[in-house]
Protein backbone atom coordinates (compact mmCIF):
# COMPACT_ATOMS: atom_id res chain seq x y z
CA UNK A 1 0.00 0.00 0.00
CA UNK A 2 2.65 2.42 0.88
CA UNK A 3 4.27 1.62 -3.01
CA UNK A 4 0.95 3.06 -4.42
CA UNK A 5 0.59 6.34 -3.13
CA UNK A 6 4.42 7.46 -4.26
CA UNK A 7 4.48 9.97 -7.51
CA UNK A 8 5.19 8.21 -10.19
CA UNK A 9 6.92 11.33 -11.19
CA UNK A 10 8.75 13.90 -9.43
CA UNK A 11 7.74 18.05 -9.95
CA UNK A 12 11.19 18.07 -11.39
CA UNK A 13 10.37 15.95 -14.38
CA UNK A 14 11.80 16.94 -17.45
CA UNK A 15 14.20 19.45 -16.19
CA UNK A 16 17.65 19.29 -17.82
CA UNK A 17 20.03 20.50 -15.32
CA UNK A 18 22.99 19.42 -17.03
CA UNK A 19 23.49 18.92 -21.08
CA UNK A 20 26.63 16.99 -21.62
CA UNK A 21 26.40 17.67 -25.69
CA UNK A 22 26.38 21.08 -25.07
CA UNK A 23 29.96 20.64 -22.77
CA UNK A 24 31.32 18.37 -26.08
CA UNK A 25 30.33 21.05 -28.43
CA UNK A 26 32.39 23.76 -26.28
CA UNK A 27 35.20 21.92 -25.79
CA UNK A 28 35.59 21.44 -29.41
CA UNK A 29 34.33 24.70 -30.69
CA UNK A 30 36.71 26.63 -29.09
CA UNK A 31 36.89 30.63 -30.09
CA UNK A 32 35.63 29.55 -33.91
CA UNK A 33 33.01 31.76 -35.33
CA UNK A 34 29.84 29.63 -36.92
CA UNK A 35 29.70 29.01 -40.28
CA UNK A 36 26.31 29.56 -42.48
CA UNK A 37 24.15 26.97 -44.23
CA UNK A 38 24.45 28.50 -48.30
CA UNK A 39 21.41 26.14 -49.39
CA UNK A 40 18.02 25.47 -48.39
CA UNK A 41 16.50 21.65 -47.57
CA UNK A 42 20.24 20.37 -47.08
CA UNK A 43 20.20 17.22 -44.71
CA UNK A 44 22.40 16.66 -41.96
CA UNK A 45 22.88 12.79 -41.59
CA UNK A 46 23.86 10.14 -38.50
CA UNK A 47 27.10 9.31 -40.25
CA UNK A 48 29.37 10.54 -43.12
CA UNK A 49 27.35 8.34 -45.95
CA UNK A 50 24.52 8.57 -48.31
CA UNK A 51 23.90 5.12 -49.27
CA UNK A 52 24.58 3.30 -46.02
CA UNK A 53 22.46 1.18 -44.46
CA UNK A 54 23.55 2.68 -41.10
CA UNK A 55 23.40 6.19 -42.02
CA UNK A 56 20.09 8.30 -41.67
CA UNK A 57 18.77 11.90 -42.00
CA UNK A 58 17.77 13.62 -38.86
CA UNK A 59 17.75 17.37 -39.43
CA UNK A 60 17.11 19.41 -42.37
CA UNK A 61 18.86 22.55 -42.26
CA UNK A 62 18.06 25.91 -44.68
CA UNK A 63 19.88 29.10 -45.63
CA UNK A 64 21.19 31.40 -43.22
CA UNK A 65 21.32 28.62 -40.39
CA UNK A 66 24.24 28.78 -38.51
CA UNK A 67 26.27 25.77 -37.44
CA UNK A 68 29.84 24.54 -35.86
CA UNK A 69 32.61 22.81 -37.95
CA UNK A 70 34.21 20.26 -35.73
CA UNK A 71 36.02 18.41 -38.34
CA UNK A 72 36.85 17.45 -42.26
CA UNK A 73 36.34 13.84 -42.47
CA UNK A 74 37.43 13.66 -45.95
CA UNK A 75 35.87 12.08 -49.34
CA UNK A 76 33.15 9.52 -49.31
CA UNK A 77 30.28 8.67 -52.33
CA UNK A 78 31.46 11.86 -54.23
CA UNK A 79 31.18 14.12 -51.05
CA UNK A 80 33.40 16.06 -48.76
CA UNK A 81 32.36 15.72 -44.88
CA UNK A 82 32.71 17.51 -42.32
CA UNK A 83 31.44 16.85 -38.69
CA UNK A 84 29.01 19.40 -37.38
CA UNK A 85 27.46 20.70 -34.35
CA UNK A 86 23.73 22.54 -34.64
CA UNK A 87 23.52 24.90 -31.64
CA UNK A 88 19.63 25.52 -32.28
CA UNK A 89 19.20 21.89 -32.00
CA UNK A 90 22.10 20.97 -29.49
CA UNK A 91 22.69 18.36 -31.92
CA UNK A 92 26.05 16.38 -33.82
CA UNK A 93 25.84 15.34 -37.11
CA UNK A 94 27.12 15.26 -41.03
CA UNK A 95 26.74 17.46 -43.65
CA UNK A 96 28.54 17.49 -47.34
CA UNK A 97 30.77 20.91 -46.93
CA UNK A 98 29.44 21.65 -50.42
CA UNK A 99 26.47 23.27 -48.78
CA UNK A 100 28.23 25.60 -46.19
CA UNK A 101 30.15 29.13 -46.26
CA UNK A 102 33.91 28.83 -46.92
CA UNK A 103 35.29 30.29 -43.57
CA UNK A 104 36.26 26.99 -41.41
CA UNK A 105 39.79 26.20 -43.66
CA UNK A 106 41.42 26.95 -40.25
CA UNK A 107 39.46 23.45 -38.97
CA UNK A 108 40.34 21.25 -41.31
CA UNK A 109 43.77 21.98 -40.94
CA UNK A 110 44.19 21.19 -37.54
């Protein structure tokens, strides 16, 4: 009887106190400056791959939407990746640079 009348969830619920993506993202953002989205309907994938089974699209991104590049991760299926980080949606992920302002050189040759 005593199991039954505990909340089955607290007031608390839901609260993020602590977002350990947004942490990553700052540690490897550094001082860089965002770089801007130069297309619209451009899809930022799982993994570095358009025909892979194990890669899927979970964002769409559009003009004038600002992102982090973490990293180049070179040629694959006709595309140059790099690795990303959305601030909007506190989210990782892979984009072909082909889509993106020129201004993160500085990145890839790290």
């Amino acid at each position: 009887m005593f199991l039954a009348s505990l909340p089955v969830f607290s007031a608390n619920a839901g609260k993020l106190l602590f977002n350990p993506r947004e942490a990553i993202a700052r540690k490897f953002i550094g001082g860089q400056s965002t770089t801007l989205v130069i297309a619209d309907n451009v899809n930022v994938r799982n993994r570095a791959t358009v025909y892979g089974s194990s890669g899927f699209v979970f964002a769409i991104l559009n003009k004038g939407d600002k992102i982090y590049v973490l990293s180049c991760e070179g040629v694959s299926e006709g595309y140059s990746w790099v690795h990303i980080y959305i601030p909007d949606l506190k989210e990782f992920g892979y984009i072909a640079e082909q889509f993106l302002q020129n201004n993160y050189n500085q990145v890839c040759r790290r």
